[in-house]
Structures are given as structure tokens and as C-alpha cells.
N, C-alpha and C. Protein backbone atom coordinates (compact mmCIF):
# COMPACT_ATOMS: atom_id res chain seq x y z
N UNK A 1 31.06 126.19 131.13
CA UNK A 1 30.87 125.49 132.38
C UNK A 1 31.44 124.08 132.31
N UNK A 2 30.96 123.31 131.28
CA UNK A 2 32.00 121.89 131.10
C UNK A 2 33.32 122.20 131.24
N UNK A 3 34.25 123.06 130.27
CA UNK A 3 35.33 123.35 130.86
C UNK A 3 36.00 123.68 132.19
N UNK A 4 35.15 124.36 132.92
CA UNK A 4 34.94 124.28 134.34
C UNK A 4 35.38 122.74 134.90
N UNK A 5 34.06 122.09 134.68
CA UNK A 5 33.82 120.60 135.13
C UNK A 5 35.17 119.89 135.11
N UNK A 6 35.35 120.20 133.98
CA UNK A 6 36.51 119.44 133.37
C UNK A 6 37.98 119.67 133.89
N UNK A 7 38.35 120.59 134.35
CA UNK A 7 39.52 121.03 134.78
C UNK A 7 39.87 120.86 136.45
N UNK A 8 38.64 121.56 136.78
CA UNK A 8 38.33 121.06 138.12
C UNK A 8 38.27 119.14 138.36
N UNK A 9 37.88 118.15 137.68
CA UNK A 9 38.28 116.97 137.80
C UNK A 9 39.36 116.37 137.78
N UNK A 10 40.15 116.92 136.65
CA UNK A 10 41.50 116.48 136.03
C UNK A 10 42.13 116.93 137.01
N UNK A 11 42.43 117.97 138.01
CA UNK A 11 43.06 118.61 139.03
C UNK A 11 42.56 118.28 140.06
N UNK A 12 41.43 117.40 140.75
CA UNK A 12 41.58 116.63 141.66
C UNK A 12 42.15 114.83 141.42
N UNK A 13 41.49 114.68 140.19
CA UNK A 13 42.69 113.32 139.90
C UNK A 13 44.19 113.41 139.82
N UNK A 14 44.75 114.65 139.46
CA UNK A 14 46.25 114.53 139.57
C UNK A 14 46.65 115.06 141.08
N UNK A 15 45.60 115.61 141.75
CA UNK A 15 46.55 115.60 143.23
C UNK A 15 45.98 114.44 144.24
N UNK A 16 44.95 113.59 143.59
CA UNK A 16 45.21 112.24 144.20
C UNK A 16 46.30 111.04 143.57
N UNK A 17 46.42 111.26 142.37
CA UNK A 17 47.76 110.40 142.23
C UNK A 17 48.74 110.88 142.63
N UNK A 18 49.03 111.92 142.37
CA UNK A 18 50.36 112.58 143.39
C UNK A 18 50.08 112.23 144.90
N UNK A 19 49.28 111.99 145.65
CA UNK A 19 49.50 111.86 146.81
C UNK A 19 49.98 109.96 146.93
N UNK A 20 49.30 109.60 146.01
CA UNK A 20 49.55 107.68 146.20
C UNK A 20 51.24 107.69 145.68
N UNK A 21 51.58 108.81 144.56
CA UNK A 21 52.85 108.62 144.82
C UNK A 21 53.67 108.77 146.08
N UNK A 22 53.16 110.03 146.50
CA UNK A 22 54.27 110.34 147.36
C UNK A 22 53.85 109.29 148.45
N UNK A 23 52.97 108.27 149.03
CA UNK A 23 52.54 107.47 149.81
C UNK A 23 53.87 106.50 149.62
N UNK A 24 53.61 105.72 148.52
CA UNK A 24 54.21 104.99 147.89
C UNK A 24 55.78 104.76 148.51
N UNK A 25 55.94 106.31 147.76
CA UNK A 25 58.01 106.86 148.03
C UNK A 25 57.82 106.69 149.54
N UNK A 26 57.14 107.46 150.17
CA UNK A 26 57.40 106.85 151.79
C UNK A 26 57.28 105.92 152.24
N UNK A 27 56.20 104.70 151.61
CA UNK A 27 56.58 103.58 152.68
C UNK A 27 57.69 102.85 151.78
N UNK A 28 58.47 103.11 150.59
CA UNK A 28 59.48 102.43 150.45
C UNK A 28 60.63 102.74 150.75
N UNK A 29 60.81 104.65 151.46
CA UNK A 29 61.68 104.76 152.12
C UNK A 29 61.97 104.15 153.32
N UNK A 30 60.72 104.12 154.16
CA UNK A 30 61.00 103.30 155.53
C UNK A 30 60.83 101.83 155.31
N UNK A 31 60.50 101.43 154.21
CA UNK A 31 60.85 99.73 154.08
C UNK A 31 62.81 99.65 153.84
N UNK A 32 63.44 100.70 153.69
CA UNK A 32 65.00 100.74 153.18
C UNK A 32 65.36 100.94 154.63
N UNK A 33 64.54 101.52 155.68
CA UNK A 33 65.29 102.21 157.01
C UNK A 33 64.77 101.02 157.79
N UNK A 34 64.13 99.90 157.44
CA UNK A 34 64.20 98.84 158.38
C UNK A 34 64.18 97.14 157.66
N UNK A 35 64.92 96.53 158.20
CA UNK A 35 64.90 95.26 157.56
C UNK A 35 64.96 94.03 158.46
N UNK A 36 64.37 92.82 158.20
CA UNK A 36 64.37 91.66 159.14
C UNK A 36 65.29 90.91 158.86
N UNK A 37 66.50 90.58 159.31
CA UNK A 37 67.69 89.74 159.31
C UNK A 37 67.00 88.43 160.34
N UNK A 38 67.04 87.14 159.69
CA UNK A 38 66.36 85.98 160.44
C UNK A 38 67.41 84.67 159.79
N UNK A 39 67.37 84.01 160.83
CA UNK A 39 67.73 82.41 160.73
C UNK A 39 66.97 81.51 160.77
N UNK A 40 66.63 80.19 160.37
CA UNK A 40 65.84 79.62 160.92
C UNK A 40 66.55 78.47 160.36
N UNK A 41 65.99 76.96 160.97
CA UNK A 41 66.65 75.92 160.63
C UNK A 41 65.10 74.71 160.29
N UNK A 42 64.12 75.28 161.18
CA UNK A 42 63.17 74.77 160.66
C UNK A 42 61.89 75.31 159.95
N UNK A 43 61.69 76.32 159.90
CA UNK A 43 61.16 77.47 159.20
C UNK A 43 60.15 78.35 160.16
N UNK A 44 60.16 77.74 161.64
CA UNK A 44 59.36 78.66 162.45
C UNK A 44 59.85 80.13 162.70
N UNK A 45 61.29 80.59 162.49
CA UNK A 45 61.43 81.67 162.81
C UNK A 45 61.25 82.28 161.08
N UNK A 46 61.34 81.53 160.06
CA UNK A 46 60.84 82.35 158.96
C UNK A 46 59.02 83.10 158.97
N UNK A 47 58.27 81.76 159.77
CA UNK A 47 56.64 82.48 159.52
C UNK A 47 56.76 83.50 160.50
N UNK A 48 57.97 83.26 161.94
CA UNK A 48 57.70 84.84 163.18
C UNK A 48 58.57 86.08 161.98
N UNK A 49 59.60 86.21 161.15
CA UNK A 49 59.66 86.78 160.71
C UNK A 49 59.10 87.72 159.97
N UNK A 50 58.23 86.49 158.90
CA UNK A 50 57.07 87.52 158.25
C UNK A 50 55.98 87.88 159.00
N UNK A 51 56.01 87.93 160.29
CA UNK A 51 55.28 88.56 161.26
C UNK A 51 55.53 89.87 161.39
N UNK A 52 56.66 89.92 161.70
CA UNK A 52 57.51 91.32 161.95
C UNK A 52 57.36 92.12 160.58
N UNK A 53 57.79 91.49 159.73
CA UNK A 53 57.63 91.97 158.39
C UNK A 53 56.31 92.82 158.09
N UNK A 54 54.96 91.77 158.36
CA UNK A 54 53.74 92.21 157.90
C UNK A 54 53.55 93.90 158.70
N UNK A 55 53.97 93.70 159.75
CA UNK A 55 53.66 94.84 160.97
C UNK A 55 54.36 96.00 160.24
N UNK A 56 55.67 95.75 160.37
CA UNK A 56 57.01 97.17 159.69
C UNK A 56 56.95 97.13 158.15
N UNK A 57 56.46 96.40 157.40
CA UNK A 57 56.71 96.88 155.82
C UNK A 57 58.02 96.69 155.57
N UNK A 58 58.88 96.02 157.00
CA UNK A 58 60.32 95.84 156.32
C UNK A 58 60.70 94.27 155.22
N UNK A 59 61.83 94.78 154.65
CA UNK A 59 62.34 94.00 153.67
C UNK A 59 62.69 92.52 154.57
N UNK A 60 62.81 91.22 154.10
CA UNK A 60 63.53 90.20 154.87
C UNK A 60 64.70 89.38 153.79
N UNK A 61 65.68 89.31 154.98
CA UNK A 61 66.77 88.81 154.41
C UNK A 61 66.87 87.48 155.30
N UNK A 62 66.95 86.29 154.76
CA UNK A 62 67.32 84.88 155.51
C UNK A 62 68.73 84.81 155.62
N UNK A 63 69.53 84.72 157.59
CA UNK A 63 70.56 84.48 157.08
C UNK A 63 70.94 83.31 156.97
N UNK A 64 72.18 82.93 156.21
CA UNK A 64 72.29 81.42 155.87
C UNK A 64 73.38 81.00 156.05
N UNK A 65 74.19 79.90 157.24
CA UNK A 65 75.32 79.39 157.33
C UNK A 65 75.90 78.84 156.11
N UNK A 66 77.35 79.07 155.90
CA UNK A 66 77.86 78.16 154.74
C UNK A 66 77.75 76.89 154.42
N UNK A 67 78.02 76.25 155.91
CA UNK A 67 77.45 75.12 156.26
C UNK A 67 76.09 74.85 156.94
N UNK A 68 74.90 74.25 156.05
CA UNK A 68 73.85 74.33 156.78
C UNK A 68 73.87 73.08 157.85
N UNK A 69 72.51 73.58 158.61
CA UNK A 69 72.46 72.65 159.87
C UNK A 69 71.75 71.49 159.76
N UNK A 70 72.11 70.01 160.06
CA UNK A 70 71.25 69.30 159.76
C UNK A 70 70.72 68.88 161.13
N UNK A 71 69.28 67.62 160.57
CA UNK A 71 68.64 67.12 161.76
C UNK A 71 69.62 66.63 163.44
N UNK A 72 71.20 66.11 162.65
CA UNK A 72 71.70 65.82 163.74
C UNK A 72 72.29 67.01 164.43
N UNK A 73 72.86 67.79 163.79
CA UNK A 73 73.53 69.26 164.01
C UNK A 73 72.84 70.01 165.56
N UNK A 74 72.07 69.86 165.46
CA UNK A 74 70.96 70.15 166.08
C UNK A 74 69.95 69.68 167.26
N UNK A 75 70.94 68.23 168.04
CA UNK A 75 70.35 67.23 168.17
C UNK A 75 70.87 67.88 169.35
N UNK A 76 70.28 68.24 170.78
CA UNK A 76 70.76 69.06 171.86
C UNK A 76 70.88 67.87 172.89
N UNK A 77 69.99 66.59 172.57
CA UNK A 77 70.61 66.02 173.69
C UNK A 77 72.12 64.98 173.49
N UNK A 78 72.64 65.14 172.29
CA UNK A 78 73.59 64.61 171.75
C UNK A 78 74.82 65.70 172.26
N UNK A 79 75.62 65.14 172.69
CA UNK A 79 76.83 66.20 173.60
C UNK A 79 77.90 66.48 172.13
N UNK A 80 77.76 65.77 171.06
CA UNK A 80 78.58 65.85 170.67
C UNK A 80 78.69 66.47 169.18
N UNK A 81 76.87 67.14 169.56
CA UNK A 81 76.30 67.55 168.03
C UNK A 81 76.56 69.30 167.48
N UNK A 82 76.90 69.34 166.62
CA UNK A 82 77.47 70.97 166.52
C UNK A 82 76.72 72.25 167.64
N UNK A 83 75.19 72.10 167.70
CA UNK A 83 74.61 73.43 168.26
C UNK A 83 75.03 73.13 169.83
N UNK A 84 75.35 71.50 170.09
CA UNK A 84 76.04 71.60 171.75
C UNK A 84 76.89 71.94 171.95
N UNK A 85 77.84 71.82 170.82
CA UNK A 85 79.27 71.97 170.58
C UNK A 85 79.35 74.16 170.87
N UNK A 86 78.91 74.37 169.54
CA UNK A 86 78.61 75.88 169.71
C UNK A 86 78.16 76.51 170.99
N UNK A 87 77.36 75.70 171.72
CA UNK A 87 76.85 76.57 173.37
C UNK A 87 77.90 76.34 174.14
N UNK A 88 78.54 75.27 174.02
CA UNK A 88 79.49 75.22 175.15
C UNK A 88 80.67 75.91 175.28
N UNK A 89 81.45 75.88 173.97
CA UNK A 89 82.71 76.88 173.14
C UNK A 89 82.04 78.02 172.43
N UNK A 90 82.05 78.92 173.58
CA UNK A 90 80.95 80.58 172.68
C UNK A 90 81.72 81.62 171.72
N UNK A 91 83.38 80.23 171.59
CA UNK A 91 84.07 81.15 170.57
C UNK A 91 83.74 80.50 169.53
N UNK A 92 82.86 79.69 168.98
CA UNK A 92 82.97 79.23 168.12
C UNK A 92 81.96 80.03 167.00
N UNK A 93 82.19 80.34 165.67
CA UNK A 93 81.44 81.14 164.91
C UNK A 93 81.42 80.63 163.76
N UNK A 94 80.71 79.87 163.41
CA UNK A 94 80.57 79.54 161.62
C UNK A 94 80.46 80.10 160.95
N UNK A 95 80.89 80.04 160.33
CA UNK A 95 80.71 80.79 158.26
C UNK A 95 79.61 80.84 158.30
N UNK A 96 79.17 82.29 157.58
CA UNK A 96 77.37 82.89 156.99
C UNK A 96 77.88 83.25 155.70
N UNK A 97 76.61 83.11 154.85
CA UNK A 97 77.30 83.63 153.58
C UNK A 97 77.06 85.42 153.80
N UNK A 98 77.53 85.78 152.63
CA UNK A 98 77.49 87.15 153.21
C UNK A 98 75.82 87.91 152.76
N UNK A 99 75.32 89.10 153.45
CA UNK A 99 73.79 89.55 153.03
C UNK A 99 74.11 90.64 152.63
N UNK A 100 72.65 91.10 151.93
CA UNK A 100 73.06 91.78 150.67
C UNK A 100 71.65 93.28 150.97
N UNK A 101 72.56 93.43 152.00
CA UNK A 101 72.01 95.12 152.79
C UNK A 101 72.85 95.94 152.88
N UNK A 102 72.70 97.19 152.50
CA UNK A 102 73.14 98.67 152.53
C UNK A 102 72.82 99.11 153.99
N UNK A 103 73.60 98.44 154.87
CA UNK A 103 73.56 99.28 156.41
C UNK A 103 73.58 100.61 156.58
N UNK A 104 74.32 101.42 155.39
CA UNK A 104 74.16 102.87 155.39
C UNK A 104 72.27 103.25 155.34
N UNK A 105 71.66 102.78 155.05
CA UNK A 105 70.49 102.78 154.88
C UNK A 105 69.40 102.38 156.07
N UNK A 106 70.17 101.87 156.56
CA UNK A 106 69.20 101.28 157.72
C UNK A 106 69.66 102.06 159.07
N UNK A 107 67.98 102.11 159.75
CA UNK A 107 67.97 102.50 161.49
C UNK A 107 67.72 101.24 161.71
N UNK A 108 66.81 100.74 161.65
CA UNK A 108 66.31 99.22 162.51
C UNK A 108 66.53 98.55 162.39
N UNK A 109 67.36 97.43 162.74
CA UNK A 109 67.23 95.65 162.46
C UNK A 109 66.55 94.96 163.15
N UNK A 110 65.67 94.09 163.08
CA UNK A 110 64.88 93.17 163.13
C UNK A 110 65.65 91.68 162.75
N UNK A 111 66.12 91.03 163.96
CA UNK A 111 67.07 89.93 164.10
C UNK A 111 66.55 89.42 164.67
N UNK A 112 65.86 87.64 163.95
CA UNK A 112 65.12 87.03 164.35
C UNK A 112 66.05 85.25 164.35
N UNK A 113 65.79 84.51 165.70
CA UNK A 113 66.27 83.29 165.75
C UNK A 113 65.60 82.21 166.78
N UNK A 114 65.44 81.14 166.44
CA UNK A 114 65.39 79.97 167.43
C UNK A 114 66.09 80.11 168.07
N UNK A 115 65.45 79.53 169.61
CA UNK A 115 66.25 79.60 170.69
C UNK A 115 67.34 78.32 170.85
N UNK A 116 68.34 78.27 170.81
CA UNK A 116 69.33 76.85 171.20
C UNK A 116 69.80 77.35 172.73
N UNK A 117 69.65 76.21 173.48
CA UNK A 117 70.53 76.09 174.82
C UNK A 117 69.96 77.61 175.11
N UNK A 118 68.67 78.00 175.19
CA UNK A 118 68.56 79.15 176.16
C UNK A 118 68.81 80.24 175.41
N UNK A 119 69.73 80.49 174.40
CA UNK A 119 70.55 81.28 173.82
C UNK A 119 70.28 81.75 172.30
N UNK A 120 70.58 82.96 171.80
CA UNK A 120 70.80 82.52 170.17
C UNK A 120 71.90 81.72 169.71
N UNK A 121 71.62 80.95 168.36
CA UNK A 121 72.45 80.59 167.77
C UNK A 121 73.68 81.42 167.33
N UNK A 122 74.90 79.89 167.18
CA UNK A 122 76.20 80.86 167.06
C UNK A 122 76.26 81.60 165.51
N UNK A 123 75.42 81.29 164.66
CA UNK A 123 75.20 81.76 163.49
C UNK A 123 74.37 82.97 163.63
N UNK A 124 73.86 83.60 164.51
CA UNK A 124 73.70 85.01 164.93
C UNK A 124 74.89 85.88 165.43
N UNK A 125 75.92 85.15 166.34
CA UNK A 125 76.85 85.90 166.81
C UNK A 125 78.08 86.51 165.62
N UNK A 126 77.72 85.22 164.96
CA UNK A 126 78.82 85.66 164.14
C UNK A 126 78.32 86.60 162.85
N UNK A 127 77.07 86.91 162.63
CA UNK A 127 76.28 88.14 162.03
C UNK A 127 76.80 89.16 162.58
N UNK A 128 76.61 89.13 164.30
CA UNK A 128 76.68 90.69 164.82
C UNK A 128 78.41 90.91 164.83
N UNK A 129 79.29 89.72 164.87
CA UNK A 129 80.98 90.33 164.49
C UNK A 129 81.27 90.30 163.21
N UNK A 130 80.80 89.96 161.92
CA UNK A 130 80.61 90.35 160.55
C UNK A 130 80.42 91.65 160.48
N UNK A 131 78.85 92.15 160.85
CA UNK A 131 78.27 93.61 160.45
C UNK A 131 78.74 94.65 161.89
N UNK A 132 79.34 94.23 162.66
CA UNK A 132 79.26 94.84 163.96
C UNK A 132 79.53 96.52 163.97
N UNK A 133 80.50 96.71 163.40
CA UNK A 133 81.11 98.37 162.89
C UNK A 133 79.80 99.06 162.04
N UNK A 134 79.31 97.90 161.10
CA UNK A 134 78.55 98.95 160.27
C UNK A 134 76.85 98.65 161.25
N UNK A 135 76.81 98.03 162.38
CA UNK A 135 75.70 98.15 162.55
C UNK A 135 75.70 98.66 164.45
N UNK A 136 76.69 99.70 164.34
CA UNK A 136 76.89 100.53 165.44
C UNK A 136 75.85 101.79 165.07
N UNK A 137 75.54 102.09 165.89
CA UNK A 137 74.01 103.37 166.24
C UNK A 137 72.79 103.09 165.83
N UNK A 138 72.62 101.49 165.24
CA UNK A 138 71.64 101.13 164.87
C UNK A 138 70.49 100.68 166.19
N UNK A 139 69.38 100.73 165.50
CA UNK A 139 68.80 99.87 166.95
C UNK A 139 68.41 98.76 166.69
N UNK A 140 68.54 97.49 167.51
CA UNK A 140 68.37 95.95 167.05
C UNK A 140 67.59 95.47 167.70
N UNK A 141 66.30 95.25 167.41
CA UNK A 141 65.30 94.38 168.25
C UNK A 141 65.48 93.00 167.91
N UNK A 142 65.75 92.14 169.03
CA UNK A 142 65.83 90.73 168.37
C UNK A 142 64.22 89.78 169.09
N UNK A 143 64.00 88.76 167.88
CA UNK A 143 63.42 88.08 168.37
C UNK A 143 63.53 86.90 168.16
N UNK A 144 62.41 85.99 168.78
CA UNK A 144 62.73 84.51 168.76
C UNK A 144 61.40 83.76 168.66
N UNK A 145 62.48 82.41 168.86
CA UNK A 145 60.85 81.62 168.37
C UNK A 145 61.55 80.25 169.36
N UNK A 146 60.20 79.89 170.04
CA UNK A 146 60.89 78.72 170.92
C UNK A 146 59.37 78.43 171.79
N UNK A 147 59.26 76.74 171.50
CA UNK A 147 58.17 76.29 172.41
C UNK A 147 58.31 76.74 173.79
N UNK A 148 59.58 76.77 174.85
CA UNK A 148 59.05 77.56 176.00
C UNK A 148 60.48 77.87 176.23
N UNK A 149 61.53 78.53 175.88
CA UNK A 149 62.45 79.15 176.55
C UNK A 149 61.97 80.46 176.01
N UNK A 150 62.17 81.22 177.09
CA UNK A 150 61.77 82.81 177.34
C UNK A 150 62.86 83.29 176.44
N UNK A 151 62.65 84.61 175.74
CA UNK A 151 63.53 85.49 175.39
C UNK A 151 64.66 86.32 176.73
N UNK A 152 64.23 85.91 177.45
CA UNK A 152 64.94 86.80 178.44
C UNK A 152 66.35 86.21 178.64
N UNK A 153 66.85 85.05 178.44
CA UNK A 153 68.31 84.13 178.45
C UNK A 153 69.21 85.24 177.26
N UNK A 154 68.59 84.62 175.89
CA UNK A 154 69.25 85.37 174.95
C UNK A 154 69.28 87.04 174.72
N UNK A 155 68.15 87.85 175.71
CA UNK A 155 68.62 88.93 175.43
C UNK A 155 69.63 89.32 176.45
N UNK A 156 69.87 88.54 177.69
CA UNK A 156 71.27 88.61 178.59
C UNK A 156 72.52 88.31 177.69
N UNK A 157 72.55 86.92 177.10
CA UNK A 157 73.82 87.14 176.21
C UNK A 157 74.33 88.06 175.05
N UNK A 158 73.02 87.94 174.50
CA UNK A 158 73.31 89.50 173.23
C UNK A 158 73.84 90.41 173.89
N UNK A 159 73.42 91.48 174.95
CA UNK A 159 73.77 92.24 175.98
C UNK A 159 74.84 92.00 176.22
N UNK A 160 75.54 91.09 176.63
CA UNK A 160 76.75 90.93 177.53
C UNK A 160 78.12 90.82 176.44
N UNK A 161 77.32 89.81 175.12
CA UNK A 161 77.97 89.76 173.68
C UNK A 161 78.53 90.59 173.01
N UNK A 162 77.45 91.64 173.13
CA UNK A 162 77.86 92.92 171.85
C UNK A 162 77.19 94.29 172.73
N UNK A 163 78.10 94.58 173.71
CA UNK A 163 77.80 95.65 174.66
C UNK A 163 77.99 97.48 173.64
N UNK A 164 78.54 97.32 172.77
CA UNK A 164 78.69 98.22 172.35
C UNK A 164 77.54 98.44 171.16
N UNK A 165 76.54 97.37 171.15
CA UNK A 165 75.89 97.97 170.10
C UNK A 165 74.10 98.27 170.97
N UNK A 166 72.96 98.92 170.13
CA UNK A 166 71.90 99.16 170.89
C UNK A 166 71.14 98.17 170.43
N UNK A 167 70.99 96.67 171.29
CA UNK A 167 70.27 95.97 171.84
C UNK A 167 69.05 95.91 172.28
N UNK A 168 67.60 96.02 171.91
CA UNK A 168 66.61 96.59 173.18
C UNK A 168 66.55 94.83 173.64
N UNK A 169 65.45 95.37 174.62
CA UNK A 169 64.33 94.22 174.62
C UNK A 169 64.10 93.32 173.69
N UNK A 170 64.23 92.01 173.55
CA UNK A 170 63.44 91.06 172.48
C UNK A 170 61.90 90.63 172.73
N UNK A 171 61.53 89.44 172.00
CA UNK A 171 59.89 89.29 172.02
C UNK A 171 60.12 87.90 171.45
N UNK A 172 59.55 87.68 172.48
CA UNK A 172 59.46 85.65 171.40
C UNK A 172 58.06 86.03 170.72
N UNK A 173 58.02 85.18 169.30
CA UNK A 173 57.03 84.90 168.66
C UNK A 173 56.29 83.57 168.28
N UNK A 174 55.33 83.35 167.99
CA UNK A 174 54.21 84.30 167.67
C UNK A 174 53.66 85.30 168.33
N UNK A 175 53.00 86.28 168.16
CA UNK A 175 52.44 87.19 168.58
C UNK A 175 51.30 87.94 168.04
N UNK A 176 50.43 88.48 168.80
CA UNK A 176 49.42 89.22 168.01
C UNK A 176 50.03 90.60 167.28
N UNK A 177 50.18 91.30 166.16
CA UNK A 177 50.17 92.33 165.94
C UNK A 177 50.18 93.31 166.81
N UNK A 178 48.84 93.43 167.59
CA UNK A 178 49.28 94.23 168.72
C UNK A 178 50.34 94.35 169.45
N UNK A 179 50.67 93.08 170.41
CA UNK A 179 51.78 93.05 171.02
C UNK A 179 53.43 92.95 169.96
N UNK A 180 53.59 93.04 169.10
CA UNK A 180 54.44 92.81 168.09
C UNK A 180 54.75 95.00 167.85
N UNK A 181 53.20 95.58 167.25
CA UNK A 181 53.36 96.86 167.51
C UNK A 181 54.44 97.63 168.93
N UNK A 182 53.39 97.09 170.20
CA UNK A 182 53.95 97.84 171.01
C UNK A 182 55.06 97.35 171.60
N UNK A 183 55.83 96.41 171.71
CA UNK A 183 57.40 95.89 171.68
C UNK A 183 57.87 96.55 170.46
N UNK A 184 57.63 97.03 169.69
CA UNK A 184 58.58 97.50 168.82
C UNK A 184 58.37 99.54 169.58
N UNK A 185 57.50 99.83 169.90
CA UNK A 185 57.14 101.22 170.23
C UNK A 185 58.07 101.24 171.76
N UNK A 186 58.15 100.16 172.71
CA UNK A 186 58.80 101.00 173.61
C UNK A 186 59.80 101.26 173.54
């Protein structure tokens, strides 16, 4: 009868570790099928990032201009400061260094940025004409982070930007989990 006991235990402990494995392998497969691509210049779109992050289990990658942005760079009521410079000339695209994702691997991107002039930054645009080929059939939720410009400006230009790729809806952040869930579900 101990032998009993005994076998019968050992054979429910190995098909509960087998199941935490196979748990495991799945959420690190879908941590590979989604990832958060983010900019930030002051680190608010890094904490909305690991927002997104906490929710999807996805990986985050910071992207990073060659040239970073400084306090003046940035200075919007200055006409003559790069991010005014960039809204006004929408050909303009700075150097990113390059990121270090297997797009073959990925369905989702999670593309997160401060809002400039209404808009994303030109250091987003020039992400989506970098990866643009390899991030065709993907789906791209973008979000943002901005004391009060709406997401709704920048998801018109993304749209109008990169018509050939799938764009949804964005979400400015912060957000509750909840609402973070169901923007990503519709």
C-alpha cells in the first residue's frame, strides 16, 4: 500500500511540474509574439510602457535616436528647436540606432510615444520606414503619453503616414489595466 502511496504522489507531482512547464513555454512564446517598441525623452512614456508591458507579458525595447534629444531640442515654443523643426518638415527623419527584434516572430507591436505638436515624434516615423517591410501584416497599437493632447491627432497621421501597414486605434496613457486590457481586445 505505501508503494501505492508512493507512486500515486510522485505521478501527481510530475504532472504538476509538467504543467508549470508547459505554462511557462507559453507565456514565453507569446512574450516573443508581442513586444513594446517605446521612445521617451523624459521617461513618462517609459513608466506608460511598462504599463502595457505589465498587462501583455511583452518584452520592451527603448527606441533610441543617434542623436539624443536635449532640454532645448524639445523646446516647442522655440521655432527654431529640432522637435519644431521636425513637425514642420515631416520629411525630416533622424537616425535611431538600430533594435534588436526578430520581426519574424512577432504579431503585435506595442509603439509607445510622447505627444510633440499633436503628433508622434519624427523618431517614430522613421522606426516605421526602417522596419516598415518587415512589419507589414503586423498589428500596431500605438500609444502615448501627453498632459492633454488626445491620441486622436497622432493616430490620423500614423494612418495617413503608413497606410499600408495595420494601425488600430491608439490609447493615451496612464491607464487602468482595465481600460489598457480592453483597447488592446477591440
Amino acid at each position: 500500500m505505501n508503494i501505492f502511496k508512493y507512486i500515486l504522489v510522485m505521478t501527481v507531482a510530475i504532472a504538476i511540474s509538467c504543467g508549470s512547464v508547459v505554462q511557462a513555454q507559453t507565456k514565453n512564446d507569446s512574450n516573443m509574439k508581442t513586444v513594446v517598441v517605446y521612445f521617451t525623452h523624459s521617461g513618462n512614456t517609459e513608466l506608460a510602457a511598462k504599463q502595457v508591458a505589465e498587462v501583455t507579458g511583452a518584452r520592451m525595447i527603448r527606441l533610441l535616436p543617434e542623436q539624443p534629444y536635449s532640454s532645448e531640442d524639445v523646446d516647442w515654443v522655440n521655432e527654431q528647436s529640432r522637435c519644431t523643426q521636425e513637425h514642420l518638415n515631416q520629411s525630416l527623419r533622424p537616425a535611431i540606432k538600430p533594435v534588436n527584434i526578430d520581426f519574424a516572430m512577432v504579431d503585435t507591436l506595442f509603439i509607445g510615444f510622447p505627444i510633440w505638436w499633436h503628433e508622434e515624434p519624427a523618431v517614430i516615423r522613421t522606426f516605421l520606414d526602417n522596419y516598415s517591410e518587415q512589419l507589414k501584416g503586423k498589428v500596431i497599437l500605438p500609444f502615448c503619453t501627453s498632459y492633454e493632447s488626445p491620441m486622436s491627432e497622432a493616430d490620423a497621421t500614423l494612418k495617413k503616414g503608413f497606410p499600408h501597414l495595420k494601425i488600430r486605434k491608439g490609447l493615451r496613457l496612464p491607464a487602468k489595466s482595465e481600460e489598457i486590457k480592453k483597447w488592446i481586445e477591440q
